[in-house]
Protein backbone atom coordinates (compact mmCIF):
# COMPACT_ATOMS: atom_id res chain seq x y z
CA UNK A 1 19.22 -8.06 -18.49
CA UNK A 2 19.47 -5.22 -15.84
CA UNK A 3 16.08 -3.11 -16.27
CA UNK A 4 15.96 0.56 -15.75
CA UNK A 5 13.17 0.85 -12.66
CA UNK A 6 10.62 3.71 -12.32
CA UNK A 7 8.68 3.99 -9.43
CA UNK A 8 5.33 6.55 -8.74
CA UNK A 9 5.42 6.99 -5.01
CA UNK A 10 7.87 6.87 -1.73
CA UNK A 11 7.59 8.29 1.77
CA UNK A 12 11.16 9.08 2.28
CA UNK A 13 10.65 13.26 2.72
CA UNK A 14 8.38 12.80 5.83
CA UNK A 15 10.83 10.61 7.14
CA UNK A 16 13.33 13.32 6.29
CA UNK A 17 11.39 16.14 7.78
CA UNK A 18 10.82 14.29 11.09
CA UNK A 19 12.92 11.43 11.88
CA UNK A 20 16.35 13.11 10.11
CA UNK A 21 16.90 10.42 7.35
CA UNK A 22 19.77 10.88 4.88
CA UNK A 23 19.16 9.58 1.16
CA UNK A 24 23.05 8.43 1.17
CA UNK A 25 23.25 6.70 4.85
CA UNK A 26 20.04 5.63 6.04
CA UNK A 27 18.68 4.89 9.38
CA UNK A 28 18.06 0.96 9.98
CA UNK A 29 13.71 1.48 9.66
CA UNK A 30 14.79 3.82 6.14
CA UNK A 31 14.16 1.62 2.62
CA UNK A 32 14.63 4.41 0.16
CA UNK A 33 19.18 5.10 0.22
CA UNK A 34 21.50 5.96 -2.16
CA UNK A 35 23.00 2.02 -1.91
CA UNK A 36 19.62 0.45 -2.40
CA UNK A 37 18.69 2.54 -5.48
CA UNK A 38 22.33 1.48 -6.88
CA UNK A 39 21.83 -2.06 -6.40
CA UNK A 40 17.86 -2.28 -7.75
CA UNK A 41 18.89 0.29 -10.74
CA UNK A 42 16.40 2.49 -10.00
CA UNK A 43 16.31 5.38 -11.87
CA UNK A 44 13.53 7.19 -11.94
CA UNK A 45 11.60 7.93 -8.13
CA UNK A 46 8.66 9.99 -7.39
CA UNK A 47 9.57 11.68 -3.84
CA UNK A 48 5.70 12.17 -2.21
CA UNK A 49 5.48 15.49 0.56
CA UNK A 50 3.21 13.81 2.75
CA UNK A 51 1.67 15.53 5.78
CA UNK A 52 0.43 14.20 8.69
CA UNK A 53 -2.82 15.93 9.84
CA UNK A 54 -2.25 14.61 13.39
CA UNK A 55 0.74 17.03 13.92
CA UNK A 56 0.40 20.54 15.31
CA UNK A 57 2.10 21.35 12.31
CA UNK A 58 -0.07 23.14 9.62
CA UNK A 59 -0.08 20.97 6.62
CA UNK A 60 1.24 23.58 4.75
CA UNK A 61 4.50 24.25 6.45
CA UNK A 62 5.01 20.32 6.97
CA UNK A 63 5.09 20.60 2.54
CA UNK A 64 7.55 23.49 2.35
CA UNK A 65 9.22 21.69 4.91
CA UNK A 66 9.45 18.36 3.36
CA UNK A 67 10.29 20.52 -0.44
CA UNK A 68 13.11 21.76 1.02
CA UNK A 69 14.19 18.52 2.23
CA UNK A 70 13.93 17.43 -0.82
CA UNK A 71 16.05 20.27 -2.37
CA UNK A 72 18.87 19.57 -0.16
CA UNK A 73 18.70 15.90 -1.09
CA UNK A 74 19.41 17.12 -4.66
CA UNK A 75 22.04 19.48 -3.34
CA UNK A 76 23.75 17.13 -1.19
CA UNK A 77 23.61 14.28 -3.81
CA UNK A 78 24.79 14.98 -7.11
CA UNK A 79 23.83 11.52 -8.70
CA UNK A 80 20.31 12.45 -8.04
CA UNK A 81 18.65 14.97 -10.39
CA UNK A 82 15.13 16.46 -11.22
CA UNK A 83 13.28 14.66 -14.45
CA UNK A 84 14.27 16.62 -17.63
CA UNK A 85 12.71 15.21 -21.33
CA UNK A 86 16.77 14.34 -22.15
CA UNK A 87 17.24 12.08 -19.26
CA UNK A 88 19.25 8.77 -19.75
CA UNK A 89 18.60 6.07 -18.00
CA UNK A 90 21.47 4.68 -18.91
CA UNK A 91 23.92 6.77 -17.31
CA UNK A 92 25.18 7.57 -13.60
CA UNK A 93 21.83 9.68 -12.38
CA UNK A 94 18.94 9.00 -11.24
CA UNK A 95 16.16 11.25 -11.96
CA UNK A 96 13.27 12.62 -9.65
CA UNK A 97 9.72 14.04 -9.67
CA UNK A 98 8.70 15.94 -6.13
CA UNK A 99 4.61 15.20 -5.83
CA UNK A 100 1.93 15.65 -3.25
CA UNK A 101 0.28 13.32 -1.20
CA UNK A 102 -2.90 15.08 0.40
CA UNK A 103 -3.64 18.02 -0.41
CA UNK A 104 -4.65 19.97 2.72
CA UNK A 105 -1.95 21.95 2.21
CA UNK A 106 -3.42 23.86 -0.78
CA UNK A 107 -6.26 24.84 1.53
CA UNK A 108 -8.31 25.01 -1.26
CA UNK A 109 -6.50 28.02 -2.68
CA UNK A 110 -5.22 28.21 -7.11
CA UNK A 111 -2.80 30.80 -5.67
CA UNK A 112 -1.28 27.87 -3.50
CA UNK A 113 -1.31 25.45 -5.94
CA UNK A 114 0.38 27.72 -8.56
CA UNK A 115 3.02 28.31 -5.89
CA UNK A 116 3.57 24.73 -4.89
CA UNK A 117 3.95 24.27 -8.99
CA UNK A 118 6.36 27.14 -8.89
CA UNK A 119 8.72 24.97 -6.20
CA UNK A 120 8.56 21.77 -8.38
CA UNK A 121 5.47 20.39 -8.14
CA UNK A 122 4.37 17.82 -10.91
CA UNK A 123 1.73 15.42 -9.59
CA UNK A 124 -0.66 15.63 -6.47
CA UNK A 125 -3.42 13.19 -5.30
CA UNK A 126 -6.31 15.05 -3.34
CA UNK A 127 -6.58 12.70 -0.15
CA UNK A 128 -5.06 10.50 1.72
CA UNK A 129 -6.67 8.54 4.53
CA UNK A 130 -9.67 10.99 5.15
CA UNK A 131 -11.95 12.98 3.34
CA UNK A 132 -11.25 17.09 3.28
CA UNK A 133 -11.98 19.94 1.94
CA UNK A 134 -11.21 18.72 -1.72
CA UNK A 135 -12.83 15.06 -2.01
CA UNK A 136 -13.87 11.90 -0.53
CA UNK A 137 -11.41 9.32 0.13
CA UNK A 138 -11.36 5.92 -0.24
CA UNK A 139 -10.88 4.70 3.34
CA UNK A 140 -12.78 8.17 4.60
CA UNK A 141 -17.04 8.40 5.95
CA UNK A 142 -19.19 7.68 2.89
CA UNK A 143 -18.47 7.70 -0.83
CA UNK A 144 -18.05 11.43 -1.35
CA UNK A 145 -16.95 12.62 -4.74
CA UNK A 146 -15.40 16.19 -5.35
CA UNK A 147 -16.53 19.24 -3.89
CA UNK A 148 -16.74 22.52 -6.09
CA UNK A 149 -13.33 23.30 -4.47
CA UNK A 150 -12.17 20.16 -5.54
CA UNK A 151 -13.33 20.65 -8.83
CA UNK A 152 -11.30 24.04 -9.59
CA UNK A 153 -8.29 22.62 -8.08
CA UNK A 154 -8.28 19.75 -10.84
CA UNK A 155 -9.00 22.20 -13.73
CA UNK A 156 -6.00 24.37 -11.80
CA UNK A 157 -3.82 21.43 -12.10
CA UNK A 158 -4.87 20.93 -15.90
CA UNK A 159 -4.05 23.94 -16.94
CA UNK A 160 -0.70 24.48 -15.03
CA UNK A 161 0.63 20.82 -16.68
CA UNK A 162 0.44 19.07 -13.00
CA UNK A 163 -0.75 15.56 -12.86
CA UNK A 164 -3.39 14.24 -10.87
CA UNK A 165 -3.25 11.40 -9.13
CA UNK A 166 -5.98 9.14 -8.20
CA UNK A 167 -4.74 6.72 -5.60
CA UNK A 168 -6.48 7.35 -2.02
CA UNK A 169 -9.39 8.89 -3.60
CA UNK A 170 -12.62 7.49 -3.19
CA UNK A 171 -14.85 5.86 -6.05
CA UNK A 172 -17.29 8.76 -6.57
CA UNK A 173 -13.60 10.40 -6.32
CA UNK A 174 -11.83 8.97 -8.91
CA UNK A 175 -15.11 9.15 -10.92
CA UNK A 176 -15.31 12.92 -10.92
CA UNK A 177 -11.32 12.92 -11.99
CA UNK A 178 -12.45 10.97 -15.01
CA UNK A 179 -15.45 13.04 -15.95
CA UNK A 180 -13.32 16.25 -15.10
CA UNK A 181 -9.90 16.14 -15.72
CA UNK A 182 -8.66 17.41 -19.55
CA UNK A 183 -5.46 15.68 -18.88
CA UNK A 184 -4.67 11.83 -18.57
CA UNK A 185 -4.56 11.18 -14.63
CA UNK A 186 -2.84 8.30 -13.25
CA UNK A 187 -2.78 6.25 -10.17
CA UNK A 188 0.71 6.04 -7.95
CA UNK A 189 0.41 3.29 -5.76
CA UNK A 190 -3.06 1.30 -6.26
CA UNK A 191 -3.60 -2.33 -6.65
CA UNK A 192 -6.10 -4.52 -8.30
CA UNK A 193 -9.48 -4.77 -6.01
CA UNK A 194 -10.26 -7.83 -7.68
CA UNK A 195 -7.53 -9.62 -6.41
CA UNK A 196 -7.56 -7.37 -2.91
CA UNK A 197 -10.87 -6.77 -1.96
CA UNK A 198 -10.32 -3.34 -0.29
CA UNK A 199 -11.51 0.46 -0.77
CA UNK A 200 -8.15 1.04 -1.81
CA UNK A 201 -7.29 -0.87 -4.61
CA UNK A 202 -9.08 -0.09 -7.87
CA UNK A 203 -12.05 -1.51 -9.72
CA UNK A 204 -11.52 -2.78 -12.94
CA UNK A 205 -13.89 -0.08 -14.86
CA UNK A 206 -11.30 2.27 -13.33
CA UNK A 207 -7.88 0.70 -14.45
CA UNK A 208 -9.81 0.16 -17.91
CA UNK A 209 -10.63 4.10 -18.14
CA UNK A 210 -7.70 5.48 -17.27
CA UNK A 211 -5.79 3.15 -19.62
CA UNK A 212 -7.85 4.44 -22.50
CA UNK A 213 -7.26 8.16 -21.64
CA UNK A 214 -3.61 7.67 -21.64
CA UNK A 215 -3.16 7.39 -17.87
CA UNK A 216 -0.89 4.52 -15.91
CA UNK A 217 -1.23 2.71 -13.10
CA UNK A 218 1.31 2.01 -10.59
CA UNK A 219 0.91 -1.31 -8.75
CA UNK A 220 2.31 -1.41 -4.98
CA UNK A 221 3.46 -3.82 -2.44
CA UNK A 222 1.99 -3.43 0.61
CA UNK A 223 0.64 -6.55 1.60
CA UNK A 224 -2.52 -5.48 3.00
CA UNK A 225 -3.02 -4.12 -0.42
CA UNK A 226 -1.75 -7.03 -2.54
CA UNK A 227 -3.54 -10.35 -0.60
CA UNK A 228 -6.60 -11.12 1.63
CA UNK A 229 -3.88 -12.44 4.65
CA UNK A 230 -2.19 -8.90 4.37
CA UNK A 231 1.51 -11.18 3.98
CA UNK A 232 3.01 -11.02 0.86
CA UNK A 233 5.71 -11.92 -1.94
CA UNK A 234 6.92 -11.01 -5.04
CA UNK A 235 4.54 -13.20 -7.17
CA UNK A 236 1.64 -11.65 -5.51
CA UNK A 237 3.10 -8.06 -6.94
CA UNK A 238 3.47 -9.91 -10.43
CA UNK A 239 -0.39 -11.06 -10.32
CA UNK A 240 -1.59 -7.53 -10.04
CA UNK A 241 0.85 -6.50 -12.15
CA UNK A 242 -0.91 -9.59 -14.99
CA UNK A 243 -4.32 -8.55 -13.67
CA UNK A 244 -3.85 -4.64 -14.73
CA UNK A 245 -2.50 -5.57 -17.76
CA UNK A 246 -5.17 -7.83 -18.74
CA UNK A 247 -7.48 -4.87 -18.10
CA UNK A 248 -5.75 -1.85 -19.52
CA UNK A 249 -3.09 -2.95 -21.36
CA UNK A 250 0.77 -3.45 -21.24
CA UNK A 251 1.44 0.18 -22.17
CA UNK A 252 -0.81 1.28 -18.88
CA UNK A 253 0.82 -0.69 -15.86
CA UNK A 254 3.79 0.73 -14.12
CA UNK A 255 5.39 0.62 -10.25
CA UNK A 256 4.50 2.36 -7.01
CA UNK A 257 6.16 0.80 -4.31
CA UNK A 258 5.25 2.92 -1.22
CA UNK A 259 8.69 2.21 0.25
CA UNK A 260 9.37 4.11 3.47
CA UNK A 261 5.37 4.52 3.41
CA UNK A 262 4.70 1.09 4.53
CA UNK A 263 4.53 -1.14 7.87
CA UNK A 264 4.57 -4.65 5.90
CA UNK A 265 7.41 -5.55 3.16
CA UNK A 266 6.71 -8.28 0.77
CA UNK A 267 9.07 -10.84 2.48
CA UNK A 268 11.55 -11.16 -0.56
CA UNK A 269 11.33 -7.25 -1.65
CA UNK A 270 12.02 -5.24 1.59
CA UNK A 271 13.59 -2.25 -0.25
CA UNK A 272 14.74 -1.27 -3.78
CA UNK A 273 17.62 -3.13 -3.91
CA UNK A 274 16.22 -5.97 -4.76
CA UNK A 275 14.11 -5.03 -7.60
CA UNK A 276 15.59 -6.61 -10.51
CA UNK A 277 14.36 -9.76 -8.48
CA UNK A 278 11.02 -8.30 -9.82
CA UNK A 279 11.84 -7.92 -13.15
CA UNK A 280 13.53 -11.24 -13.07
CA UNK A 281 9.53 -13.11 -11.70
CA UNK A 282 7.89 -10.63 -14.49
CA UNK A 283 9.83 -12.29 -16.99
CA UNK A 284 9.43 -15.95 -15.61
CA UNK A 285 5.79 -15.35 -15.44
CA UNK A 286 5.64 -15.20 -19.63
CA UNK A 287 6.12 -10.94 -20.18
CA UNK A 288 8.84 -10.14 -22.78
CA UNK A 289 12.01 -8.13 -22.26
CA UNK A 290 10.46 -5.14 -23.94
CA UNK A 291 6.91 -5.58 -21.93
CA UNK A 292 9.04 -5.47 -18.48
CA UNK A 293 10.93 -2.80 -19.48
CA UNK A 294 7.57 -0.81 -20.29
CA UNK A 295 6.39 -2.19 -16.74
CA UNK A 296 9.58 -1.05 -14.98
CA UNK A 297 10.37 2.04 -16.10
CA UNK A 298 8.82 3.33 -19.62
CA UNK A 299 5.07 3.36 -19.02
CA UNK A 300 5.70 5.91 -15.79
CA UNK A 301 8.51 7.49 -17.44
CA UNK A 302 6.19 8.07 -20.86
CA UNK A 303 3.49 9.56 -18.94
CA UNK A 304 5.12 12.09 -16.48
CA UNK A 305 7.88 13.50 -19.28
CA UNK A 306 4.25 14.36 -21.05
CA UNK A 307 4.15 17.19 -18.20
CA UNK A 308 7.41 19.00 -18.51
């Protein structure tokens, strides 16, 4: 069987905005291309804006800049499309959700968020790296939760239909999403911490509560994320993939690969065109046809079309 594949997070559009990549060539560094989504049968992708705090560039112009990129890419490419609620995975498009990854850019501000919703928005996580005006991350000084700022944003985001995303955030972080967000809130591109012990992959109490709310979790593959050595496989992707599962359920585990976002590529998955490979260990490791179609592409699917 040839799975439809759904995945919560890439890098590609900073690549885009700074390096010049091209969704239908590809430079030889460049994971996420037209060929490679063809041949893995992906057909759903969240596209991330991701900004770099270390440029001179405002944060806020690197996202417009990195929207428009993606714009073009729909422009220039007619097989891929923006998410509607009638999209068919079975025929010749793939679809696409533009998200946020860091939210400097909104400097705080509803009227920027409503704006950035305006341009396509659906789904932002607060932090990345570093803590900021908004929350505490999970690799940032101390466990700092939301500020008040923070706080508005997410009710912002609630009441405009965006998702929020927890991956990055710190603990006290992701706590203050449960305790304040109205809407089911999800996780991109987290792993299982125990299986990884590190800040970034979530605790079990976590996956289990945002299961219950009606929230997903996307399980990535970088290695640092998926094994103490920081090398990994495809198996060790299908073990977090078992672990969430036996925590939240088969109905609350999707994928988040982090392509193009990564320095370290699972040795036999070093873009999308190999994902069916994944499917193909999901279903030697016991999960039915249906369950690794949920995993692949209807759990993520389920939860974003929710938002339109």
């Amino acid at each position: 069987m040839r799975y439809p594949i759904a995945d919560a997070h890439c890098d590609y559009l900073f690549g885009a905005m700074e390096y010049g990549w091209n969704i239908q060539k590809g430079k030889r560094e460049q994971t996420m291309t037209l060929p490679n989504f063809l041949a893995g049968n992906l057909k759903l992708q969240f596209f991330a804006a991701w900004t770099d705090t270390t440029l001179s560039l405002p944060p806020l112009e690197q996202v417009l800049m990195m929207i428009d990129r993606y714009y073009e890419m729909l422009e220039t490419t007619p097989s891929i499309v923006r998410l509607t609620r009638e999209f068919d995975p079975t025929g010749d498009t793939m679809a696409s959700v533009l998200t946020v990854e860091g939210a400097e850019c909104v400097e705080a501000s509803p009227s920027i968020l409503r704006d950035l919703y305006r341009l396509g928005v659906r789904a932002m996580t607060f932090t990345w790296n570093s803590n900021n005006e908004l929350s505490g991350a999970a690799q940032g000084k101390r466990q700092k939760g939301f500020t008040k700022e923070g706080k508005a944003i997410l009710q912002e985001m609630n009441r405009l239909g965006m998702a929020f995303d927890v991956s990055h955030l710190s603990d006290a972080g992701i706590d203050d999403a449960l305790r304040w967000s109205d809407a089911p809130i999800f996780a991109s591109h987290s792993n299982c911490r125990a299986l990884c012990n590190v800040p970034r992959c979530l605790k079990d109490e976590h996956i289990r509560e945002i299961a219950r709310r009606g929230g997903v979790v996307g399980i990535n593959y970088y290695g640092p994320q998926l094994t103490e050595s920081g090398k990994a496989v495809i198996d060790d992707i299908v073990r977090h993939i078992r672990h969430a599962v036996e925590i939240g359920g088969v109905n609350a585990v999707c994928l988040g690969s982090d392509f193009d976002g990564m320095t370290r590529y699972p040795e036999d998955l070093p873009n999308p065109s190999k994902l069916q490979d994944l499917c193909a260990a999901l279903g030697k490791a016991g999960f039915s046809e249906n369950e690794v179609e949920r995993i692949a592409y209807r759990n993520l699917h389920d939860y974003i079309v929710s938002f339109l």
